[in-house]
Protein backbone atom coordinates (compact mmCIF):
# COMPACT_ATOMS: atom_id res chain seq x y z
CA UNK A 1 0.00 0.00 0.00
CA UNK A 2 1.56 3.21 -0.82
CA UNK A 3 2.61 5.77 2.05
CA UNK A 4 1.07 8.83 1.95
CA UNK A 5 3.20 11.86 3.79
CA UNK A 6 1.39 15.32 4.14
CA UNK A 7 4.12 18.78 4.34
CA UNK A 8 2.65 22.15 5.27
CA UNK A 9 4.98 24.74 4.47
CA UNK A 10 6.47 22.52 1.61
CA UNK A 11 7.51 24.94 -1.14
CA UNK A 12 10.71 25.86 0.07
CA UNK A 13 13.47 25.28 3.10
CA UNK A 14 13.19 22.12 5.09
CA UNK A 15 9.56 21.38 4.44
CA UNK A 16 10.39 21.15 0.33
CA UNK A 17 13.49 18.67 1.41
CA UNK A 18 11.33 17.08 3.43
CA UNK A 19 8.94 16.71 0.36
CA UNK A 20 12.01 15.68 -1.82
CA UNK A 21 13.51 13.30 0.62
CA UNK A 22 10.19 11.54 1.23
CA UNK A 23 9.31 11.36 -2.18
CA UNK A 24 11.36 7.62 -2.50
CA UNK A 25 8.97 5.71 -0.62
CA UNK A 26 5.91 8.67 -0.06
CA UNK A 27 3.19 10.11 -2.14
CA UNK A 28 3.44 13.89 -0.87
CA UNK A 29 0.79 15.68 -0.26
CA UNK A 30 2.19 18.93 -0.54
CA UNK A 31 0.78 22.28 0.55
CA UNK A 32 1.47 26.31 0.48
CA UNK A 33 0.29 29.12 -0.42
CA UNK A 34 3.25 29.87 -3.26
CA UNK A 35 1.88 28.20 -6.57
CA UNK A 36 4.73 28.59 -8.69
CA UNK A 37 7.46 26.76 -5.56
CA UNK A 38 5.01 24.05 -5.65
CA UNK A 39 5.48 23.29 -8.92
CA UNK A 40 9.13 23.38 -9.12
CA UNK A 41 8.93 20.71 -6.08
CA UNK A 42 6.20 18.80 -8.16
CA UNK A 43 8.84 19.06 -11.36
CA UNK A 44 11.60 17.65 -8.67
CA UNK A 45 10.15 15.20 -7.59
CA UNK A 46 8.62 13.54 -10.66
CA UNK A 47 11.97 14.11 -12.20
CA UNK A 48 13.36 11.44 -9.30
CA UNK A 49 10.52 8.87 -10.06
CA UNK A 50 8.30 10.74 -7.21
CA UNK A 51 4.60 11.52 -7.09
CA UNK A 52 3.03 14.49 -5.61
CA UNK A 53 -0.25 15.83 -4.87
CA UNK A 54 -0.26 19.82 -4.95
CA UNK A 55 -2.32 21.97 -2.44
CA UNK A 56 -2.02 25.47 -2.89
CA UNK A 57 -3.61 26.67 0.34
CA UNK A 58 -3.36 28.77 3.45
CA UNK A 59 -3.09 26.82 6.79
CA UNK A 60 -5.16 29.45 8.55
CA UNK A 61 -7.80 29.02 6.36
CA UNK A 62 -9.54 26.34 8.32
CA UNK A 63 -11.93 25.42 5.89
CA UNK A 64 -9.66 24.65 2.76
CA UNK A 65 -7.91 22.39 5.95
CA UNK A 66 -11.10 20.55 6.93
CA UNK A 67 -11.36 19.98 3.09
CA UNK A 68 -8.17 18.66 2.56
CA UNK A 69 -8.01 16.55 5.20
CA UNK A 70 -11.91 14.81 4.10
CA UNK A 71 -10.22 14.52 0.64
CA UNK A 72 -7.36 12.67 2.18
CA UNK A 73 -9.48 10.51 4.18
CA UNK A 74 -11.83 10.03 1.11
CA UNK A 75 -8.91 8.76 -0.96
CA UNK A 76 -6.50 7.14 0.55
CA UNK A 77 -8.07 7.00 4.32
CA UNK A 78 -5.13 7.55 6.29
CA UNK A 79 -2.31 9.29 6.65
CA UNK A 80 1.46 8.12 7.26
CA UNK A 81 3.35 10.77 8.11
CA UNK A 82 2.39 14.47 8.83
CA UNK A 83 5.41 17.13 8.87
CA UNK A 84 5.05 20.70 10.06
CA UNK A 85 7.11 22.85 8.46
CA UNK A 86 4.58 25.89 8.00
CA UNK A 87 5.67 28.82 9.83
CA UNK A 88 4.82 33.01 10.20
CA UNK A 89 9.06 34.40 10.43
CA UNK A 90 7.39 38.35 11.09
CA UNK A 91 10.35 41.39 11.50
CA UNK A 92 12.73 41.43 14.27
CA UNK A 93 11.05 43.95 16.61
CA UNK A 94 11.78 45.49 20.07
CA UNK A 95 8.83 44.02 22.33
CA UNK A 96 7.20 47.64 22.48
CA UNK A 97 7.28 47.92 19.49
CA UNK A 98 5.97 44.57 17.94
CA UNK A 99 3.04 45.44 14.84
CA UNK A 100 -0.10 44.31 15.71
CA UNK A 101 -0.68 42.93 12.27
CA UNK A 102 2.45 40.93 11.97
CA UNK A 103 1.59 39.43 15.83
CA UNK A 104 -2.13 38.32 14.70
CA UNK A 105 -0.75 36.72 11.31
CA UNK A 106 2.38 34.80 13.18
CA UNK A 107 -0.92 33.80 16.31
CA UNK A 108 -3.00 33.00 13.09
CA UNK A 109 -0.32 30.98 11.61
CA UNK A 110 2.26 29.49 13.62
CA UNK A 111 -0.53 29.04 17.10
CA UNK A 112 -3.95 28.36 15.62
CA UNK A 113 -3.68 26.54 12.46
CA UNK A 114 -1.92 24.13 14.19
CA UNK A 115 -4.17 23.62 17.14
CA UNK A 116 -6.97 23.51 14.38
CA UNK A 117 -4.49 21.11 11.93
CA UNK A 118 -3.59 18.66 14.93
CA UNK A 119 -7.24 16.91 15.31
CA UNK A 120 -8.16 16.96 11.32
CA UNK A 121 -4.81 15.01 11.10
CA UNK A 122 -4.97 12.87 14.22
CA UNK A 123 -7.76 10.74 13.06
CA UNK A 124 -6.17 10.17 9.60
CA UNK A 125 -2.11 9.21 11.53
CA UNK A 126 -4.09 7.07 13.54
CA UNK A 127 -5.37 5.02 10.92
CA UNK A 128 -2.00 4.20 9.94
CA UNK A 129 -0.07 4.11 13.02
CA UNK A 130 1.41 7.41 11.65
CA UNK A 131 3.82 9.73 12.83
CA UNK A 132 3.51 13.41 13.17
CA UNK A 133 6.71 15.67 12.88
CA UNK A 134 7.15 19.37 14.05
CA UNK A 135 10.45 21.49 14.20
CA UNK A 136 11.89 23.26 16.83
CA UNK A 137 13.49 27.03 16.55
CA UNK A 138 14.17 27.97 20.57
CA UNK A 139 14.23 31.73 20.16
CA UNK A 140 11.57 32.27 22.63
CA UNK A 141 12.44 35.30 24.88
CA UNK A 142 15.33 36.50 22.73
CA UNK A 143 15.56 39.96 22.22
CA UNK A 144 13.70 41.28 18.92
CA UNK A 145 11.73 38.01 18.28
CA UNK A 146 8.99 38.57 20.71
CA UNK A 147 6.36 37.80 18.07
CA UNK A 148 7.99 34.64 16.71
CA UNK A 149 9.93 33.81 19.50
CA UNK A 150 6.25 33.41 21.92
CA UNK A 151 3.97 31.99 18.61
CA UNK A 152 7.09 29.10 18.02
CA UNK A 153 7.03 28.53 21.34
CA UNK A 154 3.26 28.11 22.02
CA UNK A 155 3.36 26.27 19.04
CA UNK A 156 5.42 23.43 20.36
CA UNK A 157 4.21 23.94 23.31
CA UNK A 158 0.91 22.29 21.50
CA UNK A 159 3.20 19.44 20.49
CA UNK A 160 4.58 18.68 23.08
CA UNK A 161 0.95 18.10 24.89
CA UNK A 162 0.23 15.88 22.01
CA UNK A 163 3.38 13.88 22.41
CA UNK A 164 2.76 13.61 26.14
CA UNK A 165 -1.14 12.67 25.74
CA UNK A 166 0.27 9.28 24.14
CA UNK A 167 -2.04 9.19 21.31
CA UNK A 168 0.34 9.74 18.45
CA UNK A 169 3.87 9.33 17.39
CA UNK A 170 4.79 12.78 17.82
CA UNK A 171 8.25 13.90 17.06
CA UNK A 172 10.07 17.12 17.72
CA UNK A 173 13.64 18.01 16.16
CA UNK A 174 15.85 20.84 16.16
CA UNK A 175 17.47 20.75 13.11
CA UNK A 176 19.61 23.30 13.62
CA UNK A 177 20.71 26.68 11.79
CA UNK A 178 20.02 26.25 7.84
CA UNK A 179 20.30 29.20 4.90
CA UNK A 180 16.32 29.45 4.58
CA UNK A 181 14.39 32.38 3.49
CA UNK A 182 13.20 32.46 7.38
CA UNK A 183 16.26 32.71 8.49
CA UNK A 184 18.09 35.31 6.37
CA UNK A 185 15.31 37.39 7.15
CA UNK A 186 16.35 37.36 10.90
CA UNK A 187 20.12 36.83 10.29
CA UNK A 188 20.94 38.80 6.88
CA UNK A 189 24.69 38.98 6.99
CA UNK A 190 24.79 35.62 8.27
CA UNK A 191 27.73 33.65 6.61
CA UNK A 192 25.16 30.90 4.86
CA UNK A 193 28.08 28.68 3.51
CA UNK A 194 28.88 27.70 7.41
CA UNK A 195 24.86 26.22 7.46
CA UNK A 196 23.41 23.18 7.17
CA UNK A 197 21.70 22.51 3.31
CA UNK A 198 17.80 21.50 4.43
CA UNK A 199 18.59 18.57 2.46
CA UNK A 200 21.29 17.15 4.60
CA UNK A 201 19.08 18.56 7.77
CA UNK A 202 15.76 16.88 6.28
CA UNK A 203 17.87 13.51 5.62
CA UNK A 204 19.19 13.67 9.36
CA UNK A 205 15.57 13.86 10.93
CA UNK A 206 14.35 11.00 8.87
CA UNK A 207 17.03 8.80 10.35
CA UNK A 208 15.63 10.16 13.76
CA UNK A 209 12.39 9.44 13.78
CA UNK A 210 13.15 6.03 11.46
C-alpha cells in the first residue's frame, strides 16, 4: 500500500526537502500558499521517479484544511506521516514595538492553524499508526523576536501536549541553523556557507524518527 506523507509549508526550506527526501517511498501531499514553488517541487520530484499531490492553500484558512483533510481521508483514508514545516518568520522587533498585524498573522499561523491542523490530522495518523513531525526554533524570549519567538514557542508547546497525551507518534527536532528564506530574514549577513543545506538537515531527521 503506498505511504502517503502530508508537508505544510512545503515549497521551500526544510519542508520542500522534506517533500524531496520523502518522495522515494511517499506520495506527498504537498501544501502552500506559493503556486509557482510548488510546482518546481512537483517538477523535482517527478523528475526522481516521485509523485506528488499539490495543495495550494493557506493553513489558517480552516476550511480549505477541513477539506483537505476529508479529501485525504476520502482517498486514501489515512495518513502516514504528517510534517510541520509551515511557519509566520514576522520582522525582528523590540517588544514595544511589535506590529499588531504581523503578531495576529504569526498567532494566526504558527498558534492556531496548528491547534486547528492537529485533530483533522490525528484521526487520519491514527489510521495508519502514523507519525507526526514538528520542528523546533528555541528563540523564545530573545531579544527582537517577541512575536515569533512566543507563537514558536506556544506552538510546540501544542506538540509537546500531544506527544505527552500518548495518542500519536509525535516527534520534535531541532534541526539546527540552515540558509532558509526564514532565516536570512532574521540573520541577513549571516555567513550561509557555514549552514546546514535543508537537504542534509531533512535527511538527518528521517534517520531520527526512522
Amino acid at each position: 500500500m503506498t505511504k502517503i506523507a502530508l508537508i505544510t509549508g512545503a515549497s521551500r526550506g526544510l519542508g520542500a526537502a522534506f517533500a524531496e527526501a520523502l518522495s522515494d517511498t511517499h506520495h506527498i501531499i504537498a501544501v502552500s500558499r506559493t503556486v509557482g514553488a510548488l510546482e518546481d517541487l512537483d517538477d523535482r520530484i517527478q523528475a526522481k521517479g516521485g509523485s506528488a499531490t499539490l495543495a495550494p492553500m493557506d493553513v489558517t484558512n480552516t476550511d480549505a484544511m477541513a477539506t483537505l483533510c476529508r479529501g485525504i481521508h476520502d482517498r486514501w483514508g489515512k495518513l502516514d506521516l504528517w510534517v510541520h514545516a509551515a511557519i509566520h518568520a514576522p520582522p525582528l522587533a523590540p517588544a514595544d514595538h511589535v506590529d499588531a498585524k504581523d503578531m495576529a498573522k504569526s498567532v494566526a499561523t504558527n498558534v492556531t492553524a496548528t491547534a486547528t491542523l492537529i485533530p483533522f490530522v490525528s484521526p487520519l495518523l491514527a489510521a495508519a499508526d502514523g507519525q507526526a513531525v514538528f520542528l523546533e526554533d528555541d528563540q523564545a524570549g530573545k531579544k527582537f523576536f517577541g512575536a515569533y519567538g512566543a507563537t514558536k514557542a506556544a506552538q510546540i508547546a501544542l506538540a509537546k501536549s500531544w506527544q505527552a497525551e500518548g495518542t500519536t507518534k509525535v516527534h520534535i527536532l531541532s534541526p539546527g541553523p540552515m540558509p532558509t528564506a526564514t532565516r536570512a530574514r532574521f540573520f541577513p549577513g549571516e555567513d550561509r556557507d557555514a549552514l546546514v543545506a535543508p537537504a542534509d538537515a531533512a535527511q538527518k531527521a528521517l534517520q531520527e524518527i526512522g
